[in-house]
Protein backbone atom coordinates (compact mmCIF):
# COMPACT_ATOMS: atom_id res chain seq x y z
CA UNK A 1 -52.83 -103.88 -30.57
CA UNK A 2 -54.14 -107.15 -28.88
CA UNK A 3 -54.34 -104.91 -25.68
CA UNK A 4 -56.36 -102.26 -26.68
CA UNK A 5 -58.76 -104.99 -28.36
CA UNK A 6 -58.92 -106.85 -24.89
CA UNK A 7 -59.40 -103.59 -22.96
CA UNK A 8 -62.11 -102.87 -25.77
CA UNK A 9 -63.72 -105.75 -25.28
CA UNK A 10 -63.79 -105.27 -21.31
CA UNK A 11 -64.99 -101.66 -21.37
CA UNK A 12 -68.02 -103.06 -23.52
CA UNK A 13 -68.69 -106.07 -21.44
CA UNK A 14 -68.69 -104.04 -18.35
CA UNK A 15 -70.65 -101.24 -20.10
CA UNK A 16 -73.14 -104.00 -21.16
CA UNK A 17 -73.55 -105.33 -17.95
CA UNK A 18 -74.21 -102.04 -16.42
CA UNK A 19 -76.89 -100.83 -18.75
CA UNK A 20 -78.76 -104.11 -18.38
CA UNK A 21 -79.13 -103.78 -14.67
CA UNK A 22 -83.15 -103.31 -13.37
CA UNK A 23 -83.91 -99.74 -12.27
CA UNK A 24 -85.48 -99.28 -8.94
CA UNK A 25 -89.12 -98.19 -8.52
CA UNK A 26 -90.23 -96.05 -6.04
CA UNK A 27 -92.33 -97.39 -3.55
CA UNK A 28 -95.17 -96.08 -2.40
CA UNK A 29 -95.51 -95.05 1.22
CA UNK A 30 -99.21 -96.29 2.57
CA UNK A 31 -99.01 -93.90 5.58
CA UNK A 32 -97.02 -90.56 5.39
CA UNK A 33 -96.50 -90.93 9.53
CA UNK A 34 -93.93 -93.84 8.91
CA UNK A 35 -90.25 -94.00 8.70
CA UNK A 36 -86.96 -94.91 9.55
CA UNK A 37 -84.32 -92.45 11.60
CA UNK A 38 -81.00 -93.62 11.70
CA UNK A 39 -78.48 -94.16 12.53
CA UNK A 40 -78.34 -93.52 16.11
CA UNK A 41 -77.84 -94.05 19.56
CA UNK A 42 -80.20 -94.82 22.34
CA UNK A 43 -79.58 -93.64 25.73
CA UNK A 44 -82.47 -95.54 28.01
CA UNK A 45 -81.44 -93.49 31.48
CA UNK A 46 -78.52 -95.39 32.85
CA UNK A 47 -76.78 -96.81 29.76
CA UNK A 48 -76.25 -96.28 25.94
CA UNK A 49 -78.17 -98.64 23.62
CA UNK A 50 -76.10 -99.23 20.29
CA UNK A 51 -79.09 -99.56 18.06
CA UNK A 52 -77.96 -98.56 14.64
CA UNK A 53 -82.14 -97.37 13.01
CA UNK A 54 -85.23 -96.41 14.92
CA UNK A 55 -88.81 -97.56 12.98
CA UNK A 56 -91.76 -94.88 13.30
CA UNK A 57 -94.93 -96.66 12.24
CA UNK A 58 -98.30 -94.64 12.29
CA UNK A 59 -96.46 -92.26 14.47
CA UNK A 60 -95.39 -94.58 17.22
CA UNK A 61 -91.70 -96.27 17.99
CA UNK A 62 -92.32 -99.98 16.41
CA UNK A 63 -88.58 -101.26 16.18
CA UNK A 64 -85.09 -100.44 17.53
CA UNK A 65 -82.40 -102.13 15.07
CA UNK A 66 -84.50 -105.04 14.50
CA UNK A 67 -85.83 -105.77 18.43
CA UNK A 68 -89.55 -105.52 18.62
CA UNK A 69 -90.32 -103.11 21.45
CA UNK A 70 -93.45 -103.66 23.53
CA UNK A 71 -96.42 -102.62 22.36
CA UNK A 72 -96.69 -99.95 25.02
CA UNK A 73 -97.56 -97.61 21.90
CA UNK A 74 -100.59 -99.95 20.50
CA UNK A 75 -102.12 -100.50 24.03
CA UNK A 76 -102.58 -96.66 24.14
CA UNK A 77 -104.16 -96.56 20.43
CA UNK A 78 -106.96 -99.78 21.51
């Protein structure tokens, strides 16, 4: 009997727990020609590039897994 009560008791502490966690809003995208492809791999003409997510901003490559690339892609725009 004290076993059911205990696993009772867990069940409903666990069940508490995850009813009380925040739900996540959608965010709002502030330029539909932006996003994230991933994962992938990069080959640059001689080797493969393990970058693991490629970020599109306003259309142009902005960052390979974190790595600023140049700003070959904002010169053009200026």
């Amino acid at each position: 009997m004290k076993k059911i009560l205990l696993l009772l008791a867990t069940i409903a502490v666990v069940l508490a727990i995850v009813l009380n966690l925040p739900t996540p809003q959608p965010v709002a995208a502030n330029n539909a020609n932006s996003f994230v492809i991933g994962p992938v791999q990069v080959f640059d003409g001689e080797t493969w590039r393990e970058e693991k997510f490629v970020v599109i901003q306003d259309g142009c490559q902005h960052e390979l897994a974190g790595a600023v690339s140049p700003t070959s892609c904002l010169e053009e725009r200026f």
